[in-house]
PDB file of N, CA and C in Angstrom:
ATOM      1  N   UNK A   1       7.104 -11.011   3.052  1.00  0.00           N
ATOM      2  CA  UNK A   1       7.297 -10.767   4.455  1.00  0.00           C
ATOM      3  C   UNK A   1       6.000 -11.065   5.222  1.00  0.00           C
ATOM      4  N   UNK A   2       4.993 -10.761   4.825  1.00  0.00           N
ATOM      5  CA  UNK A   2       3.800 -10.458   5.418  1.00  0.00           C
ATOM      6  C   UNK A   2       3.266 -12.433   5.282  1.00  0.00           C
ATOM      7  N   UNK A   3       3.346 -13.298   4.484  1.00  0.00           N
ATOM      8  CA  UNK A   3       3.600 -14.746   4.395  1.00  0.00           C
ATOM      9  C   UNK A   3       3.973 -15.202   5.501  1.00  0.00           C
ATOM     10  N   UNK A   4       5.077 -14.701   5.466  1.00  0.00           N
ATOM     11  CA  UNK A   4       6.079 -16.136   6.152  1.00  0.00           C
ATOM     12  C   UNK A   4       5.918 -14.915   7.687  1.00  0.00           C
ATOM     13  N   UNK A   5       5.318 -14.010   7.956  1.00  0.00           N
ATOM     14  CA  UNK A   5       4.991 -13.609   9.382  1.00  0.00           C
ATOM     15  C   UNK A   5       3.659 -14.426  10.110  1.00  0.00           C
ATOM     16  N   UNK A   6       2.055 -14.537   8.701  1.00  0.00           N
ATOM     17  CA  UNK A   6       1.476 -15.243   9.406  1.00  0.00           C
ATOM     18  C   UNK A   6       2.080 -16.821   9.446  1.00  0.00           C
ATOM     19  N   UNK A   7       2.676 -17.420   8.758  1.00  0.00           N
ATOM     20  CA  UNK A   7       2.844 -18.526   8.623  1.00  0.00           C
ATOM     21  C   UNK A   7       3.619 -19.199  10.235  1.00  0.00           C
ATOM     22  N   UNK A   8       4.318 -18.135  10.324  1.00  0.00           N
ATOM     23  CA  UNK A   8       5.203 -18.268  11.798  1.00  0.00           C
ATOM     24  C   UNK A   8       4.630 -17.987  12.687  1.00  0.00           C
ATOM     25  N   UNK A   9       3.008 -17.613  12.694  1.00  0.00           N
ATOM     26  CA  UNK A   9       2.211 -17.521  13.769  1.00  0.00           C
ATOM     27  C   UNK A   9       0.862 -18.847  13.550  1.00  0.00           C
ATOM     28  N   UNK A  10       1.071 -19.495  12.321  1.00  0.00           N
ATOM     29  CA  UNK A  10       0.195 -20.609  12.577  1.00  0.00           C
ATOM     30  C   UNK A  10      -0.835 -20.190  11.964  1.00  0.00           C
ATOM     31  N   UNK A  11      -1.027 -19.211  10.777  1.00  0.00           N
ATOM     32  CA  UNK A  11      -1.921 -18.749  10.103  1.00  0.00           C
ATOM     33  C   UNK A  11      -1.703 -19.478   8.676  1.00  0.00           C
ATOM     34  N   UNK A  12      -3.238 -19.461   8.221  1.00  0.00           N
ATOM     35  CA  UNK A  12      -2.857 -19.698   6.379  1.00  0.00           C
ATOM     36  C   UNK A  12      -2.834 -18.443   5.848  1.00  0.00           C
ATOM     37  N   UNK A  13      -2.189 -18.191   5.123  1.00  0.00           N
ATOM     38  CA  UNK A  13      -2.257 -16.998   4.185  1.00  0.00           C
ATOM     39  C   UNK A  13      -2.900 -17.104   3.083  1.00  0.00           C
ATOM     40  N   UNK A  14      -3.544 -18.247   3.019  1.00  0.00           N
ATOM     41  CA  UNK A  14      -4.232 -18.633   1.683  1.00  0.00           C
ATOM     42  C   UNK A  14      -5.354 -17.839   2.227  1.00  0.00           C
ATOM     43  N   UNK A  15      -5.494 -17.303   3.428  1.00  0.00           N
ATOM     44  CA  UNK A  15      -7.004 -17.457   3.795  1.00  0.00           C
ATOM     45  C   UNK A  15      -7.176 -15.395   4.360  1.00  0.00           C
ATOM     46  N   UNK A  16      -6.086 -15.419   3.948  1.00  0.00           N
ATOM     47  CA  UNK A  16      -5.285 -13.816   4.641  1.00  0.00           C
ATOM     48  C   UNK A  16      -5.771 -13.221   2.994  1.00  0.00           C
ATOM     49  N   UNK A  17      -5.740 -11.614   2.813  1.00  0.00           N
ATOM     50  CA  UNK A  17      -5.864 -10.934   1.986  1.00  0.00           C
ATOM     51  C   UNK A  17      -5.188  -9.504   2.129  1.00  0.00           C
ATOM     52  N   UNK A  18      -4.294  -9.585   0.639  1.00  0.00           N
ATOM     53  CA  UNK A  18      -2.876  -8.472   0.697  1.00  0.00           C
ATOM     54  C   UNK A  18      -3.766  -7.490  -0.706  1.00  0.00           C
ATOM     55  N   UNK A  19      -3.581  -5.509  -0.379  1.00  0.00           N
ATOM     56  CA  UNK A  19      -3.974  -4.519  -0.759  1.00  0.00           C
ATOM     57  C   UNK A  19      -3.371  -4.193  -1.591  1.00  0.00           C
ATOM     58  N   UNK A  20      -2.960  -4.105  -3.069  1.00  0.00           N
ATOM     59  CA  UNK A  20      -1.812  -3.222  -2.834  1.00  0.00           C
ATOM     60  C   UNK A  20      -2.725  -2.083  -3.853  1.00  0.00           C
ATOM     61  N   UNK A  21      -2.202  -0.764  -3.521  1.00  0.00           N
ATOM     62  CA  UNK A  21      -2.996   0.180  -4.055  1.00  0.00           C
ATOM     63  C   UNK A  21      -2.252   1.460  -4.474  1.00  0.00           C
ATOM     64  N   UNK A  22      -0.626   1.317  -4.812  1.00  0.00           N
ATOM     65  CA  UNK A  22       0.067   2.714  -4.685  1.00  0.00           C
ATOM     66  C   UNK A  22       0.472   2.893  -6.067  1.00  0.00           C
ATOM     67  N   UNK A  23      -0.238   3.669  -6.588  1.00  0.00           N
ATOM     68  CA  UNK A  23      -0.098   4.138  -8.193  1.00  0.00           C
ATOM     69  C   UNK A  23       0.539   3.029  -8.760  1.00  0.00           C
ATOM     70  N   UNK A  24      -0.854   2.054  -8.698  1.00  0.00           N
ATOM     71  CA  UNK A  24      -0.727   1.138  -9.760  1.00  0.00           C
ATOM     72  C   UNK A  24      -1.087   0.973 -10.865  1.00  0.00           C
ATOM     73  N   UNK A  25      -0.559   0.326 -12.509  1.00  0.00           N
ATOM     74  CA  UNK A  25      -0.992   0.287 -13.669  1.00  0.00           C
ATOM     75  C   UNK A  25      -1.271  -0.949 -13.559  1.00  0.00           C
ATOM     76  N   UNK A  26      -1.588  -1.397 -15.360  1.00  0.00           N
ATOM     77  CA  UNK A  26      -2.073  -2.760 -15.559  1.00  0.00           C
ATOM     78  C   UNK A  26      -1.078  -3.633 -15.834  1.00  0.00           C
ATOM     79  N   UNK A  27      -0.083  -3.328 -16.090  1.00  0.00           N
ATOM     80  CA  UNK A  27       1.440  -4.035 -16.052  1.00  0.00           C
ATOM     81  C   UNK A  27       1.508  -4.801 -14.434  1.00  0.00           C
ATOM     82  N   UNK A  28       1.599  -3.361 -13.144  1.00  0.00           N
ATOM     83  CA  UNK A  28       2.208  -3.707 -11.911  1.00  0.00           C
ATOM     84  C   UNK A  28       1.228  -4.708 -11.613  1.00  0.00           C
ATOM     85  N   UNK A  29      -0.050  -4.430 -11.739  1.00  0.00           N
ATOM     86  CA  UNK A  29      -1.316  -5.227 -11.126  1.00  0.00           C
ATOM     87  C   UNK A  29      -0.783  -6.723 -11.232  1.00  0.00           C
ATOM     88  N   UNK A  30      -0.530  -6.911 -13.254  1.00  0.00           N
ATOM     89  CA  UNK A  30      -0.612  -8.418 -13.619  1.00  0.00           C
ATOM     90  C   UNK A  30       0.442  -9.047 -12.536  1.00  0.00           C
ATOM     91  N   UNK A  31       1.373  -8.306 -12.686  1.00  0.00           N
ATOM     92  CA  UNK A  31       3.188  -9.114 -12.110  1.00  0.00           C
ATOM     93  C   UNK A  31       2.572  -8.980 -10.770  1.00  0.00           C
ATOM     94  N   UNK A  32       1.771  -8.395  -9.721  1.00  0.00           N
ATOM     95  CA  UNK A  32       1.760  -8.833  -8.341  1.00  0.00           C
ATOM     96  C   UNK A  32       0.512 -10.319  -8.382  1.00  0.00           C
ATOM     97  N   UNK A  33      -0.492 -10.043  -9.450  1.00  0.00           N
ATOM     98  CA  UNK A  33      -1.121 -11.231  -9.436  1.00  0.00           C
ATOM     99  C   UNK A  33      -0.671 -12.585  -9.455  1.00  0.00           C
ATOM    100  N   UNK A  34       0.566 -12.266 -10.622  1.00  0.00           N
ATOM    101  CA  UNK A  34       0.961 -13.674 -11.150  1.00  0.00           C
ATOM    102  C   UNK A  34       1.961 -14.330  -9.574  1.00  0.00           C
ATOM    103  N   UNK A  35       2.719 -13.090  -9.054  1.00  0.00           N
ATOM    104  CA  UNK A  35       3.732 -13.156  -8.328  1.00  0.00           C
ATOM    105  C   UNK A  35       3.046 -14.071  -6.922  1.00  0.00           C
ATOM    106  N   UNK A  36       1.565 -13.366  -6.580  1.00  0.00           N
ATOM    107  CA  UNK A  36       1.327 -13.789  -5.484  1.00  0.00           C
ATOM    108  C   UNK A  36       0.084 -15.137  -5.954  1.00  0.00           C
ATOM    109  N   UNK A  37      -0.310 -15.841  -7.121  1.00  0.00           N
ATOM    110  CA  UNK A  37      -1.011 -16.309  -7.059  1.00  0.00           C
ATOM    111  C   UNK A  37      -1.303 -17.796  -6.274  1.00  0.00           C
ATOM    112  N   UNK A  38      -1.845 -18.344  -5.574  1.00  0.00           N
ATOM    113  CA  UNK A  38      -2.256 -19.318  -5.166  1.00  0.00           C
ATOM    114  C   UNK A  38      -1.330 -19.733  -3.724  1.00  0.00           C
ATOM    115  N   UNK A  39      -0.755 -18.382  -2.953  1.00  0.00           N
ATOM    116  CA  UNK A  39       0.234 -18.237  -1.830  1.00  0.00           C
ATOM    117  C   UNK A  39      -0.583 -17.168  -1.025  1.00  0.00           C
ATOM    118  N   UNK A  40      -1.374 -16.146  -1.525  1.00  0.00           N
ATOM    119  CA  UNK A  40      -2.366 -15.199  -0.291  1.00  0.00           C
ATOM    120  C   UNK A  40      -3.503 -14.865  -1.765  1.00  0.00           C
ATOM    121  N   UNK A  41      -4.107 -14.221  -1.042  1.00  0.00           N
ATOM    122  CA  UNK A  41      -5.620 -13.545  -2.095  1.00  0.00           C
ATOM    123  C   UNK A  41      -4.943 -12.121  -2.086  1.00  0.00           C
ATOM    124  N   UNK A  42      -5.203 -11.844  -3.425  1.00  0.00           N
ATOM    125  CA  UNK A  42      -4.757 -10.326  -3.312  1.00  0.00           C
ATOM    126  C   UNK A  42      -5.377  -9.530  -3.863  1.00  0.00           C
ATOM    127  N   UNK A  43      -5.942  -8.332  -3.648  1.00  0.00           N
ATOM    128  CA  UNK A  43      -6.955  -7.550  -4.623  1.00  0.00           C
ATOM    129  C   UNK A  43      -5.854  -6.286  -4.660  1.00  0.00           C
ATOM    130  N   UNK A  44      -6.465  -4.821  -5.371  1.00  0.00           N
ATOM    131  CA  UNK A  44      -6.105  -4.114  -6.265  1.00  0.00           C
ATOM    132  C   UNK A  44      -6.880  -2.854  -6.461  1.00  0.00           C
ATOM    133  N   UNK A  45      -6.112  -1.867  -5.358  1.00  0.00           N
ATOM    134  CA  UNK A  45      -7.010  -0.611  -5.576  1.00  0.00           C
ATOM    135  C   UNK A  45      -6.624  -0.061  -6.542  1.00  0.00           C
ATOM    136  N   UNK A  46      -7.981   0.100  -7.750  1.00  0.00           N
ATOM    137  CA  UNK A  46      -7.531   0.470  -8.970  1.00  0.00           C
ATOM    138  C   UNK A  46      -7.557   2.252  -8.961  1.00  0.00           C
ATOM    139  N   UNK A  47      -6.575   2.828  -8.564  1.00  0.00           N
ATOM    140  CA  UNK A  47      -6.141   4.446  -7.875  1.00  0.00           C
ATOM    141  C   UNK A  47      -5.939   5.134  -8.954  1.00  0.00           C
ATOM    142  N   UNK A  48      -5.563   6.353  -9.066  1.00  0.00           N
ATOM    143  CA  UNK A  48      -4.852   7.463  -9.841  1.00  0.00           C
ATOM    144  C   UNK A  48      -4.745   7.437 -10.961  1.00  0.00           C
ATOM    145  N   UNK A  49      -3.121   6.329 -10.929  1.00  0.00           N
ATOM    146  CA  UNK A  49      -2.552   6.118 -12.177  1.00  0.00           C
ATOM    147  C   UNK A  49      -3.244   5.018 -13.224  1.00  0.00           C
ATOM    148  N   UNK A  50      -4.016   4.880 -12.786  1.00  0.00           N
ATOM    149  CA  UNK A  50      -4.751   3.918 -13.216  1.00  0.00           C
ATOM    150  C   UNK A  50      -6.058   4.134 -13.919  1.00  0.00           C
ATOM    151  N   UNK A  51      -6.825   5.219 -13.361  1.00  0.00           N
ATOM    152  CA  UNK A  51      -8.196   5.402 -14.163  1.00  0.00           C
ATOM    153  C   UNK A  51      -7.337   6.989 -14.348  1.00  0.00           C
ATOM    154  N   UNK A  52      -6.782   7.951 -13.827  1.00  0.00           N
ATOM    155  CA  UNK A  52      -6.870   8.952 -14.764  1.00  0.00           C
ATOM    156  C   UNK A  52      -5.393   8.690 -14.864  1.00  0.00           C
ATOM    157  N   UNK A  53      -4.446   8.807 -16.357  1.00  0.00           N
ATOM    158  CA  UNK A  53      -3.357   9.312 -15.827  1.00  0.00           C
ATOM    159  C   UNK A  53      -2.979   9.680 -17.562  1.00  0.00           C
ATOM    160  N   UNK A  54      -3.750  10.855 -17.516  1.00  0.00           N
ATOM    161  CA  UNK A  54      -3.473  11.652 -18.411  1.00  0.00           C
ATOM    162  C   UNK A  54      -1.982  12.998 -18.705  1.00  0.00           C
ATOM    163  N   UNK A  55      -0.793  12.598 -17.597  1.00  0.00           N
ATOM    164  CA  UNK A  55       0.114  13.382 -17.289  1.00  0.00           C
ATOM    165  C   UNK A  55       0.658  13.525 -18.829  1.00  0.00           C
ATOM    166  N   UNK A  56       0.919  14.761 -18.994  1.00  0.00           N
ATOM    167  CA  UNK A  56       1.733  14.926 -20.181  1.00  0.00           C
ATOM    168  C   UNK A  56       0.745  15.874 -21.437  1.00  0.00           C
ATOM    169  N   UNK A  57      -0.647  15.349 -21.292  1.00  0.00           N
ATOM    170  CA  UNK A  57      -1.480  15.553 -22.346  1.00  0.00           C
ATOM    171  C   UNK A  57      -1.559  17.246 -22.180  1.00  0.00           C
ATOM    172  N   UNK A  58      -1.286  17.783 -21.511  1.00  0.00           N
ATOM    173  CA  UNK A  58      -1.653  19.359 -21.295  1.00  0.00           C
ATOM    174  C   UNK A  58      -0.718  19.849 -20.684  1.00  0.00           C
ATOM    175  N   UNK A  59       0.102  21.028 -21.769  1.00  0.00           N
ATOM    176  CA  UNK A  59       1.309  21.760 -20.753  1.00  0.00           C
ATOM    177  C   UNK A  59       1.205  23.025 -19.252  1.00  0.00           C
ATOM    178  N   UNK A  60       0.081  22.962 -19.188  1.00  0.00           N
ATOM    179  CA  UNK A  60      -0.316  23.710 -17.998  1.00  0.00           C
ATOM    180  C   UNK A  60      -0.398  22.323 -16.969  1.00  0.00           C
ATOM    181  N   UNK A  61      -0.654  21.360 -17.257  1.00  0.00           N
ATOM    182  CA  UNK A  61      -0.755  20.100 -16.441  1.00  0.00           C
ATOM    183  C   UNK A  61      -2.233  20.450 -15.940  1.00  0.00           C
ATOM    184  N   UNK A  62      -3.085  20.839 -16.358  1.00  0.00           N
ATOM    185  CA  UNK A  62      -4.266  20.922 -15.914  1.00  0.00           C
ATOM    186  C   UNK A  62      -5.073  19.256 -15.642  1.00  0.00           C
ATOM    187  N   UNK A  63      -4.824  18.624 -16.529  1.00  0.00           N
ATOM    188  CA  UNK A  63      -5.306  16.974 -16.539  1.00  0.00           C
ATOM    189  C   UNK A  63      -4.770  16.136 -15.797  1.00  0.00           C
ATOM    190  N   UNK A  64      -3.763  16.537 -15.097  1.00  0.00           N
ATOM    191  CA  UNK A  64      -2.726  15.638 -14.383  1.00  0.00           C
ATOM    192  C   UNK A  64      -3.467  15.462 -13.058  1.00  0.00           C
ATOM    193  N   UNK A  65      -3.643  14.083 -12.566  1.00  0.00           N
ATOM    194  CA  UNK A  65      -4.241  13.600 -11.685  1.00  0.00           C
ATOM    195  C   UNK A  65      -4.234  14.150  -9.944  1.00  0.00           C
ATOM    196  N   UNK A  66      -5.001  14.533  -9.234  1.00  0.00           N
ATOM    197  CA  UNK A  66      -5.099  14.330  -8.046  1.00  0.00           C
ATOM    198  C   UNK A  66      -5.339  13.344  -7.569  1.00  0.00           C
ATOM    199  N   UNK A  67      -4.652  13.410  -5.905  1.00  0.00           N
ATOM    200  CA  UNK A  67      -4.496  12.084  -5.082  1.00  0.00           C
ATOM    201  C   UNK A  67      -5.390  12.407  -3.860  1.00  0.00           C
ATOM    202  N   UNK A  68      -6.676  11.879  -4.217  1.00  0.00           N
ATOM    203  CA  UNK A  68      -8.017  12.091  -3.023  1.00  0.00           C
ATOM    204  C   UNK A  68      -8.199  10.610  -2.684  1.00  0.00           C
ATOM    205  N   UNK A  69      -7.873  10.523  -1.343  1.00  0.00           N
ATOM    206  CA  UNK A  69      -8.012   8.823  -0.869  1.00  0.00           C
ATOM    207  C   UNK A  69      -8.290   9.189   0.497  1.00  0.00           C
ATOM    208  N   UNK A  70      -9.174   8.532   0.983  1.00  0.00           N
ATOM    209  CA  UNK A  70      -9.958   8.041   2.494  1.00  0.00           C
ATOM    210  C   UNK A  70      -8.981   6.840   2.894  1.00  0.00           C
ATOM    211  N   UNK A  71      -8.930   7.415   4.410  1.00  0.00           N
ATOM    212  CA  UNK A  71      -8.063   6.512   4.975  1.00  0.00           C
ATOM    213  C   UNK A  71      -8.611   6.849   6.362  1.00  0.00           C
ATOM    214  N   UNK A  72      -8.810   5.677   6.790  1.00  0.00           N
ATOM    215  CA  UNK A  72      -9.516   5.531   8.305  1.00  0.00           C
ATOM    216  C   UNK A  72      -7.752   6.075   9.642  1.00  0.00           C
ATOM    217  N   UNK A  73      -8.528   6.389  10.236  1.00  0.00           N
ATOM    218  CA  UNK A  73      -8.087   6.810  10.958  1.00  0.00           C
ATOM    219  C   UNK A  73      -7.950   6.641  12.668  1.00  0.00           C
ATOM    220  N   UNK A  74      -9.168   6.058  13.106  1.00  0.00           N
ATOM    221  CA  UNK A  74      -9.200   5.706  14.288  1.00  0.00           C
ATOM    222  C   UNK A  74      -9.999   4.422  13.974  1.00  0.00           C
ATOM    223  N   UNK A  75     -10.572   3.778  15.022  1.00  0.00           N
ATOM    224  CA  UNK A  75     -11.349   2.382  15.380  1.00  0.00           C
ATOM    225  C   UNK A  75     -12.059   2.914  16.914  1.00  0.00           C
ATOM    226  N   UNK A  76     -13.183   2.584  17.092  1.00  0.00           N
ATOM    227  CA  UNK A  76     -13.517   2.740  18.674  1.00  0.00           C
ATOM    228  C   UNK A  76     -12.953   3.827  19.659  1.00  0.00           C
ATOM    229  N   UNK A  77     -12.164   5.115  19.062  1.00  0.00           N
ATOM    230  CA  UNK A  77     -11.229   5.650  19.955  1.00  0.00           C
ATOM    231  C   UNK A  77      -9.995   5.509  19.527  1.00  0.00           C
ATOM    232  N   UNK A  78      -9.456   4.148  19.255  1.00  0.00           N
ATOM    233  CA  UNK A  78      -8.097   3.781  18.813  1.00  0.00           C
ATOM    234  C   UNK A  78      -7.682   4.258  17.340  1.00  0.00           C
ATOM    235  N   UNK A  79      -5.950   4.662  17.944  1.00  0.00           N
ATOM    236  CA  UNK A  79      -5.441   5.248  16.555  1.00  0.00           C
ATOM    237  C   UNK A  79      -5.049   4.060  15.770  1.00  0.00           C
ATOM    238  N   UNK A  80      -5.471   4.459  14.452  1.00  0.00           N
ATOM    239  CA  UNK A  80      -4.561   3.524  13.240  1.00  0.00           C
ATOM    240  C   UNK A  80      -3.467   3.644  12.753  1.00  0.00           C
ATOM    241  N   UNK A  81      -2.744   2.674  12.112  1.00  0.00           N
ATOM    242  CA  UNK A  81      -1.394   2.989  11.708  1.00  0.00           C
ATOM    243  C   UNK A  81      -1.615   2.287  10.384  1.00  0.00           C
ATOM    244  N   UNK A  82      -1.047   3.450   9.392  1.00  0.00           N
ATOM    245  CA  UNK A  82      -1.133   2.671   7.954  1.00  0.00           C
ATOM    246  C   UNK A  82       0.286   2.595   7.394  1.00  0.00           C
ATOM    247  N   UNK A  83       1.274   1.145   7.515  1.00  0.00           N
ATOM    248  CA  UNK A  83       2.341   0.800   6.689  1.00  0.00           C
ATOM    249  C   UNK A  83       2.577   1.291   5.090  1.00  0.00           C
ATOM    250  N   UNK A  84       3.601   1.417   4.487  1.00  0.00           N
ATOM    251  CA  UNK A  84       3.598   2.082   3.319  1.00  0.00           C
ATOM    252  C   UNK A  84       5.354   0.847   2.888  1.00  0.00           C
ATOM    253  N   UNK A  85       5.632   0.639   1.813  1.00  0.00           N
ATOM    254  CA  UNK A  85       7.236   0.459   1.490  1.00  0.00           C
ATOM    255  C   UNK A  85       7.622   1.665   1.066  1.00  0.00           C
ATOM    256  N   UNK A  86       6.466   2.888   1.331  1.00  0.00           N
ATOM    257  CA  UNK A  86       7.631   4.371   0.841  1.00  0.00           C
ATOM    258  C   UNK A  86       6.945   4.686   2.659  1.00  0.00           C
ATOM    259  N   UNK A  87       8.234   5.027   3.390  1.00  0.00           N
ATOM    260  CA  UNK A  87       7.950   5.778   4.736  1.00  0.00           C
ATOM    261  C   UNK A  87       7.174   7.044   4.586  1.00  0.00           C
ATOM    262  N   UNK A  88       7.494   7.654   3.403  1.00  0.00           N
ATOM    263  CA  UNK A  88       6.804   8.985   2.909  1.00  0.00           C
ATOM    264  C   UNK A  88       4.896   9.133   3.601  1.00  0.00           C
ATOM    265  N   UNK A  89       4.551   7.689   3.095  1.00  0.00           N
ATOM    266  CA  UNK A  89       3.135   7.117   3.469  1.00  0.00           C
ATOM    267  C   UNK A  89       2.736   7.049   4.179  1.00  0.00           C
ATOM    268  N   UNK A  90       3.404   6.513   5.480  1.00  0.00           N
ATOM    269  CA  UNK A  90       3.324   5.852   6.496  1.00  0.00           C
ATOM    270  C   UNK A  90       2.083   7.051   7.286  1.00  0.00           C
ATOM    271  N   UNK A  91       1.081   6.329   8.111  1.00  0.00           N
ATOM    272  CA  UNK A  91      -0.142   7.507   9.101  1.00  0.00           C
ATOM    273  C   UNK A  91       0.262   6.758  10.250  1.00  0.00           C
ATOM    274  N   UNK A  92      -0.007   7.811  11.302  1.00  0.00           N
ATOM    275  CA  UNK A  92      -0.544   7.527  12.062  1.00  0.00           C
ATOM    276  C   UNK A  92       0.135   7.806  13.494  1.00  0.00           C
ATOM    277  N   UNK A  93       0.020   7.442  14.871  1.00  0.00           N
ATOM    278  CA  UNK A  93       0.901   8.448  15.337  1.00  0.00           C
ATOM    279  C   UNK A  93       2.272   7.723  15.587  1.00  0.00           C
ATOM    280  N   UNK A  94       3.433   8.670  15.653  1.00  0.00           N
ATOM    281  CA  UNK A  94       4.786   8.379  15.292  1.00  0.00           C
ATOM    282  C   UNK A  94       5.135   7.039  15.991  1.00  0.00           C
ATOM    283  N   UNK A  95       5.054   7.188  17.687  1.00  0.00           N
ATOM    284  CA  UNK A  95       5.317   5.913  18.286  1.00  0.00           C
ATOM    285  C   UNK A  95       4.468   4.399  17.883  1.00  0.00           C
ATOM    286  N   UNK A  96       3.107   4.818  17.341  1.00  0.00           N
ATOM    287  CA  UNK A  96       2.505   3.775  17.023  1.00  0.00           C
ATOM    288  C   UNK A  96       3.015   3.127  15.467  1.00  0.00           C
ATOM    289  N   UNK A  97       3.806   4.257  14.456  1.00  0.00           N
ATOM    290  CA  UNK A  97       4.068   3.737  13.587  1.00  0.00           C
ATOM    291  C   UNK A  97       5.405   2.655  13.518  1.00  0.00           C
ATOM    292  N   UNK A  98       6.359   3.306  14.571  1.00  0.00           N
ATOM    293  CA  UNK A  98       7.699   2.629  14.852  1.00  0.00           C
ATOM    294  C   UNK A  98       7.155   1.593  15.796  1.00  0.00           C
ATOM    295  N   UNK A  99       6.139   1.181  16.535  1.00  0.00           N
ATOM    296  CA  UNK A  99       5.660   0.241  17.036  1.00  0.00           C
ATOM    297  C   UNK A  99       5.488  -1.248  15.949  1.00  0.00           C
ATOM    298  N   UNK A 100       4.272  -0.829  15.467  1.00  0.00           N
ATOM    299  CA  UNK A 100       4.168  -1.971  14.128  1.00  0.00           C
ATOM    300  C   UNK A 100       5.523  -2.124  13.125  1.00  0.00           C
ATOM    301  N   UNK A 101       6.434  -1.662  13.116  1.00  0.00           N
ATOM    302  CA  UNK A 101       7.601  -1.586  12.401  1.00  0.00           C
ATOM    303  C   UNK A 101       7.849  -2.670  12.968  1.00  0.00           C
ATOM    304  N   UNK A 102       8.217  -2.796  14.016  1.00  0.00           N
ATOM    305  CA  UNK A 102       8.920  -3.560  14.495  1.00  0.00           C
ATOM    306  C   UNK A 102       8.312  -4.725  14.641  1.00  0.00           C
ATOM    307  N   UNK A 103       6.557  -4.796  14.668  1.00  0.00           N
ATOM    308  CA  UNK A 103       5.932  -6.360  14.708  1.00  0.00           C
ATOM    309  C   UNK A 103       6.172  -6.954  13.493  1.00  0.00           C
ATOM    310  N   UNK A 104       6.401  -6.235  12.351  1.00  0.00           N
ATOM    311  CA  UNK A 104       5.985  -6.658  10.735  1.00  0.00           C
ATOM    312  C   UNK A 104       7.755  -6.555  10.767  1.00  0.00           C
ATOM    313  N   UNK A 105       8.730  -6.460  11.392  1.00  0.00           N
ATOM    314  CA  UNK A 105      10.274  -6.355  11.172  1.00  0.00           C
ATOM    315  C   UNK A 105      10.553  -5.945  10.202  1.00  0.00           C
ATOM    316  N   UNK A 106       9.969  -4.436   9.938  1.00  0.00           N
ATOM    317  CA  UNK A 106      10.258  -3.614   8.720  1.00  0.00           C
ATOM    318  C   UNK A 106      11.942  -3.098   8.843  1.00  0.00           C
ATOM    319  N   UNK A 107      12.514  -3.717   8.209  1.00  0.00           N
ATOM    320  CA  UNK A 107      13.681  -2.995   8.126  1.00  0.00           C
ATOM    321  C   UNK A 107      14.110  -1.380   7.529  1.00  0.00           C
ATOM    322  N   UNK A 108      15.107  -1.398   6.924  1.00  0.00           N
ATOM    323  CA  UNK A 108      15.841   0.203   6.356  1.00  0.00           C
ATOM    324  C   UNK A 108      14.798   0.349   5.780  1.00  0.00           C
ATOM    325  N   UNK A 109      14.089   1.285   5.034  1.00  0.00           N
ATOM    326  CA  UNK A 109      13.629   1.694   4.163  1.00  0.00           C
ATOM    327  C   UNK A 109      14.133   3.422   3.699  1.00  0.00           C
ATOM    328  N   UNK A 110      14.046   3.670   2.372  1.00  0.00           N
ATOM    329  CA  UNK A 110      14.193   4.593   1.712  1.00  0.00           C
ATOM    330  C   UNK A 110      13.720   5.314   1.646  1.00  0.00           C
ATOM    331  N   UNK A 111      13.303   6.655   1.570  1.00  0.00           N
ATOM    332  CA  UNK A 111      12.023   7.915   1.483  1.00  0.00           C
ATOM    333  C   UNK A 111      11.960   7.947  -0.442  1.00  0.00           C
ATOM    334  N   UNK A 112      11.017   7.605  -0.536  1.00  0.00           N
ATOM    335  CA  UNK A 112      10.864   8.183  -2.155  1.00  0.00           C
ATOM    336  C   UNK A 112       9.499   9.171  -2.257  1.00  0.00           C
ATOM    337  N   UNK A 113       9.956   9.856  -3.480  1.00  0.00           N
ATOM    338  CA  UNK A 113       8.853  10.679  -3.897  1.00  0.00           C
ATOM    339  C   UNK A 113       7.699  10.298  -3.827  1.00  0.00           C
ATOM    340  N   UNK A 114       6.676  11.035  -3.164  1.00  0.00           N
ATOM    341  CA  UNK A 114       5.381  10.818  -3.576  1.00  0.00           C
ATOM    342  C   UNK A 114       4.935  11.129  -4.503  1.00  0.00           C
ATOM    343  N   UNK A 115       4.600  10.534  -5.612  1.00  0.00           N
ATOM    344  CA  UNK A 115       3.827  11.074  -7.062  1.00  0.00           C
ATOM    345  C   UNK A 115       2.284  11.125  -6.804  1.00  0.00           C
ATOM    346  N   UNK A 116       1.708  10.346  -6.123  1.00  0.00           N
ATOM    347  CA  UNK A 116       0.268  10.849  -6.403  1.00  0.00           C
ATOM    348  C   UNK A 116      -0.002  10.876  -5.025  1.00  0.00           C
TER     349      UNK A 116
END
């Protein structure tokens, strides 16, 4: 989606750079690398599930990962809006989030669990 939006504005996307960072492993990482290679640059916040995800190892769940992430919030005064494919995610303030919805033509989306 995010492609063929700059592309329809006269952008390269070769030259654009896509995040993805939502409790990812080394499986999801490879398949978005391979998926997006040599069509945008894509890097890989290596998060949660990824450096700790010891779930299971302790029945008190004492080892089981917390989700501590910095996320900007304003610019100069101005509010930010951070997109998610789980709405669960989504920051920022309500009208500004249904605003960018509609530039990026986010359609239906689903509420899923937040795990981390």
């Amino acid at each position: 989606m995010a492609i063929a939006w700059w592309r329809s504005r006269g952008q390269d996307p070769r030259e654009k750079l896509l995040i993805f960072s939502d409790g990812l492993d080394v499986d999801q990482i490879e398949q978005l690398h391979n998926h997006f290679f040599g069509r945008i640059r894509v890097g890989f916040g290596w998060g949660t599930l990824l450096t700790n995800d010891f779930r299971g190892f302790d029945a008190t769940g004492r080892l089981d990962p917390i989700s501590l992430v910095c996320k900007v919030v304003s610019v100069d005064g101005e509010p930010t809006v951070k997109l998610s494919d789980n709405p669960m995610k989504a920051m920022g303030p309500p009208e500004a989030v249904e605003r960018y919805k509609q530039v990026f033509n986010v359609g239906h989306q689903s509420l899923q669990e937040v795990i981390v």
